[in-house]
Protein backbone atom coordinates (compact mmCIF):
# COMPACT_ATOMS: atom_id res chain seq x y z
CA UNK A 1 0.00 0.00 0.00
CA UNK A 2 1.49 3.51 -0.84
CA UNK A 3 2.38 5.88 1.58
CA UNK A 4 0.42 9.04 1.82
CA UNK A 5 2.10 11.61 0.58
CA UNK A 6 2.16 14.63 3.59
CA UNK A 7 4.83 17.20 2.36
CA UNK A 8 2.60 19.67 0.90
CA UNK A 9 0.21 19.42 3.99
CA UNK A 10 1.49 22.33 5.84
CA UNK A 11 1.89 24.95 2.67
CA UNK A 12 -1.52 24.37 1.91
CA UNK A 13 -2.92 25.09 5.79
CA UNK A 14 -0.93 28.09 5.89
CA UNK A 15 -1.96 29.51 2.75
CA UNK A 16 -5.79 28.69 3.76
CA UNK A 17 -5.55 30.24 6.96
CA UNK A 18 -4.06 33.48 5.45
CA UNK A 19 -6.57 33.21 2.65
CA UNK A 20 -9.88 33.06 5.31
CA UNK A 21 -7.97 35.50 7.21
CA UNK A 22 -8.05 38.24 4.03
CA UNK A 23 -11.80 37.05 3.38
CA UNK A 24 -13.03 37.89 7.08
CA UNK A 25 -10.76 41.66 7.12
CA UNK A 26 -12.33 42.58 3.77
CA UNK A 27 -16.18 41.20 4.89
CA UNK A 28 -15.37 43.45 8.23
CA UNK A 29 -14.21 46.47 6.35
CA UNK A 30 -17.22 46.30 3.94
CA UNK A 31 -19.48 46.07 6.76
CA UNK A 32 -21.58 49.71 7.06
CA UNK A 33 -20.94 51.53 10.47
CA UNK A 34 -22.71 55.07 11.54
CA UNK A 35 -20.50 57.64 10.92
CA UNK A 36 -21.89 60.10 13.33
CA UNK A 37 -23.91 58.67 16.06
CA UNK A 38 -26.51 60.54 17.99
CA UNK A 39 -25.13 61.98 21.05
CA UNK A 40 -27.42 60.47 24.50
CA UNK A 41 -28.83 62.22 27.22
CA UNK A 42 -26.66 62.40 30.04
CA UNK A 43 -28.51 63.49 32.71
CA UNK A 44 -29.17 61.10 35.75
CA UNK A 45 -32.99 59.99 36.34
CA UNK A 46 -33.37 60.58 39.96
CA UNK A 47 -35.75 58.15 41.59
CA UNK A 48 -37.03 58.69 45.35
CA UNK A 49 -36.76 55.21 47.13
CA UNK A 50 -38.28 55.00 50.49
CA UNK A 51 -34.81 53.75 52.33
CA UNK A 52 -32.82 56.79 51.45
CA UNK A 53 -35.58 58.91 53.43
CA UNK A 54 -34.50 57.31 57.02
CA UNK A 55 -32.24 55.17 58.51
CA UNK A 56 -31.86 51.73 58.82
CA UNK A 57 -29.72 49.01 60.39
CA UNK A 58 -29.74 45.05 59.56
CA UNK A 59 -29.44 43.13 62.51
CA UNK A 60 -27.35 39.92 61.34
CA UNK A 61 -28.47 36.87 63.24
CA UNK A 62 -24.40 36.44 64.34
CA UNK A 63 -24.16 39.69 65.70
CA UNK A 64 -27.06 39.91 68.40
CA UNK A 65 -26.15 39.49 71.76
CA UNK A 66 -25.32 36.22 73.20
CA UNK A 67 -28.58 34.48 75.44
């Protein structure tokens, strides 16, 4: 049985690996971006919680006093 013939393996790996790698960076630099996006609101939406109106304190079940 003949041996399989491997010495042009590698070359042609290479050179399809550089070849996908050319397809994908011209498919990316085709691809349409905005040119001038819309600036965004930057003012903060203030929202009135109950808890910031008073004070409060969690009592953790370790840290009550010993019975």
């Amino acid at each position: 049985m003949p041996q399989l013939n491997t010495s042009t393996w590698f070359i042609t790996i290479i050179s399809m690996f550089f070849a996908l790698f050319i397809l994908f960076q011209i498919k990316i630099s085709n691809h349409p971006f905005p040119s001038n996006p819309s600036p965004k609101d930057d003012t903060l939406t203030q929202y009135n919680t109950p808890w910031e109106s008073k004070w409060t304190k969690i009592y953790l079940p370790l840290s009550l006093p010993l019975q």
